[in-house]
C-alpha atoms as a PDB file:
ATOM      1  CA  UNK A   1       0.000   0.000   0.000  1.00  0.00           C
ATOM      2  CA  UNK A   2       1.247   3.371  -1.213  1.00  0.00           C
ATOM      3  CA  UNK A   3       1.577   6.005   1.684  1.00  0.00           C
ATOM      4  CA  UNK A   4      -0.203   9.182   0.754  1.00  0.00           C
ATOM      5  CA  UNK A   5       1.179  12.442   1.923  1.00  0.00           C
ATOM      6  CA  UNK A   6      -1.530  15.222   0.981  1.00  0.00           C
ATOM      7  CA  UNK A   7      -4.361  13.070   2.759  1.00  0.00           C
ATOM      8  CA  UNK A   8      -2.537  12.294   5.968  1.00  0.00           C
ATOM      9  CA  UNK A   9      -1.372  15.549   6.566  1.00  0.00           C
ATOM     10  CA  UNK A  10      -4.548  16.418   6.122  1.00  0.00           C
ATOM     11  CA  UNK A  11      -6.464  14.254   8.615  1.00  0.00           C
ATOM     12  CA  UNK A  12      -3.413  14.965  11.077  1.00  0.00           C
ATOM     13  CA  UNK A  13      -4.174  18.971  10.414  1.00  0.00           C
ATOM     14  CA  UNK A  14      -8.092  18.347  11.102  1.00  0.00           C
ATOM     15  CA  UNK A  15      -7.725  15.790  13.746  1.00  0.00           C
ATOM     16  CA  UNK A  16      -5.611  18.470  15.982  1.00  0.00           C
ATOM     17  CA  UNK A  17      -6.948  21.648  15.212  1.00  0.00           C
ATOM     18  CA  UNK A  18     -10.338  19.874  16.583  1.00  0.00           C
ATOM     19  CA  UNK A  19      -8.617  18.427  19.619  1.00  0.00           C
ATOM     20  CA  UNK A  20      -6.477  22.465  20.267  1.00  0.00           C
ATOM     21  CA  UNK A  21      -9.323  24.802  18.665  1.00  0.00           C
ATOM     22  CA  UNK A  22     -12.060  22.610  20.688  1.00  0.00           C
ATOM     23  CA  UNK A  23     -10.487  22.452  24.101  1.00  0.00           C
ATOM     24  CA  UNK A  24     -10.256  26.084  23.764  1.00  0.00           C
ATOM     25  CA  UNK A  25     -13.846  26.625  22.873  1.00  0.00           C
ATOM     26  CA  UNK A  26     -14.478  24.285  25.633  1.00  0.00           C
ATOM     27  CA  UNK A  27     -12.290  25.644  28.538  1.00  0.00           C
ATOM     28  CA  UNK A  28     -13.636  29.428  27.553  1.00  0.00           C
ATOM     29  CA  UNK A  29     -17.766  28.213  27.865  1.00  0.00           C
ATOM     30  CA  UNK A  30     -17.221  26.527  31.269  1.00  0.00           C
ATOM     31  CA  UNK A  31     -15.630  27.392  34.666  1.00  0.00           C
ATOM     32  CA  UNK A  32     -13.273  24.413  34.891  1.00  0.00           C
ATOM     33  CA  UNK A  33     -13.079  21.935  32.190  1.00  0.00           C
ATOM     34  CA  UNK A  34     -10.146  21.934  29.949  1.00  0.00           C
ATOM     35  CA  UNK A  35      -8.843  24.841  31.727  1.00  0.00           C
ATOM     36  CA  UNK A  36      -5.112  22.877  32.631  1.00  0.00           C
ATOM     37  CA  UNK A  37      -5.166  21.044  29.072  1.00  0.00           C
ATOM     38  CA  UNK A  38      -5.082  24.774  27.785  1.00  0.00           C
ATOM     39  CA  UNK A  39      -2.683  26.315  30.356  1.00  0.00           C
ATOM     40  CA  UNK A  40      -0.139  23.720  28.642  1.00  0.00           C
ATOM     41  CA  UNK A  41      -0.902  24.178  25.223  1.00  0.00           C
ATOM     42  CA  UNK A  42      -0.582  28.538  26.443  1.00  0.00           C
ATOM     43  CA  UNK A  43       3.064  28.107  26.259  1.00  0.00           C
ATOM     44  CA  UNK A  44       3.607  26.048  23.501  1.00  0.00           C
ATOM     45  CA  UNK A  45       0.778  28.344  20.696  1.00  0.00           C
ATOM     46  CA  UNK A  46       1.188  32.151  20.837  1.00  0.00           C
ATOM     47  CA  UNK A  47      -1.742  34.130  21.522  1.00  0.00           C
ATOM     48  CA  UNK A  48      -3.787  30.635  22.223  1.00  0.00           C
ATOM     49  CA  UNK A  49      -5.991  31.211  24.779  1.00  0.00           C
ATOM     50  CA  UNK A  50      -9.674  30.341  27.036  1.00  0.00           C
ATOM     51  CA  UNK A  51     -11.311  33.118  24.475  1.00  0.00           C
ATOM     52  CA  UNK A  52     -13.142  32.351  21.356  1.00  0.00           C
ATOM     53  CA  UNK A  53     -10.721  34.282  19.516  1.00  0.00           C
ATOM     54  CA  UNK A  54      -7.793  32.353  20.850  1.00  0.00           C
ATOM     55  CA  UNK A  55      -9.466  28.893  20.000  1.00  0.00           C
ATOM     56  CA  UNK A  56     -10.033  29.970  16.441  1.00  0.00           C
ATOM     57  CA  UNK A  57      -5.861  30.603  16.780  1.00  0.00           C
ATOM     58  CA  UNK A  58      -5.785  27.350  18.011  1.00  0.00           C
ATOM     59  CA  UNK A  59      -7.412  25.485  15.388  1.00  0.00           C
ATOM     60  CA  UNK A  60      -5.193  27.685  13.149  1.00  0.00           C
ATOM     61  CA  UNK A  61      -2.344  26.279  15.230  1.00  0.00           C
ATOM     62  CA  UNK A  62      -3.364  22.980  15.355  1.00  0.00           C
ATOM     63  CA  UNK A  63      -3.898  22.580  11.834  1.00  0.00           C
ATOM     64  CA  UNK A  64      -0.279  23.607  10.997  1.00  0.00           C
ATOM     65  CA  UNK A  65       1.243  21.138  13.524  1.00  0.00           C
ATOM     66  CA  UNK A  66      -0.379  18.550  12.316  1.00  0.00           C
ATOM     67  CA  UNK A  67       0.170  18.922   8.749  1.00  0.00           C
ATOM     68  CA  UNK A  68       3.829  19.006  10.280  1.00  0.00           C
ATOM     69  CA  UNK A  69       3.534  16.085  11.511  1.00  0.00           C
ATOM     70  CA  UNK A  70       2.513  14.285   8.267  1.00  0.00           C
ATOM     71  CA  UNK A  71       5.261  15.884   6.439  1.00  0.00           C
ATOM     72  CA  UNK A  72       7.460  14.364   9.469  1.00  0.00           C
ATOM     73  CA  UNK A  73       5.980  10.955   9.336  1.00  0.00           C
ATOM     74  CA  UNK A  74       6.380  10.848   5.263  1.00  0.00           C
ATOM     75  CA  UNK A  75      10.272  11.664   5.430  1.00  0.00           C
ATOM     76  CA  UNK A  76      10.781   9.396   8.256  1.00  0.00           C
ATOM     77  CA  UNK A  77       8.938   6.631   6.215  1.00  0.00           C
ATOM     78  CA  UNK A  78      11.112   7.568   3.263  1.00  0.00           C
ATOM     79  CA  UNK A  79      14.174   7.258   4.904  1.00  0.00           C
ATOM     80  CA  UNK A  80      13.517   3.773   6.474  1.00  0.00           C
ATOM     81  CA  UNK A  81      12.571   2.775   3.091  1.00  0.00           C
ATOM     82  CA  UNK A  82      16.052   4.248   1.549  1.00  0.00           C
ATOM     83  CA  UNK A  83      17.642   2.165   4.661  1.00  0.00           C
ATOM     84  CA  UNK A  84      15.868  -0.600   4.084  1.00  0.00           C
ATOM     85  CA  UNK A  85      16.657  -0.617   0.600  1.00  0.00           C
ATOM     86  CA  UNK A  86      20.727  -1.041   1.374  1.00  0.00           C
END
């Protein structure tokens, strides 16, 4: 099976600006859930924050990082296929 770069960064991009963009949304519309998951993710994501307007940077945010990480896992796969290849 052929690994697919576009579509997995993708998915990764979605998958993470749901999980970052959604915990923000979540931690600013109650008093205490989601509010530590945030707090971590403050430091990392500038401007990312328990607003609406810093969850919409976090789904911004997310999605970059995970296309990242697609375009991680694709030259990682390529170079254990180059080793493998020796």
């Amino acid at each position: 099976m052929r690994f697919r770069l576009v579509p997995m960064a993708l998915v990764l991009g979605v998958v993470w600006s749901l999980t970052i963009g959604g915990m923000g949304l979540l931690a600013s519309a109650t008093t205490e859930y989601g509010h530590e998951f945030v707090k971590v993710f403050m430091s990392i994501y500038p401007r990312y924050d328990m607003t609406v307007g810093g969850a919409l940077l976090g789904f911004l945010w997310g999605f970059c990082d995970g296309v990242g990480a697609g375009i991680i896992l694709w030259l990682t796969l390529k170079l254990s296929a180059a080793k493998a290849k020796e």
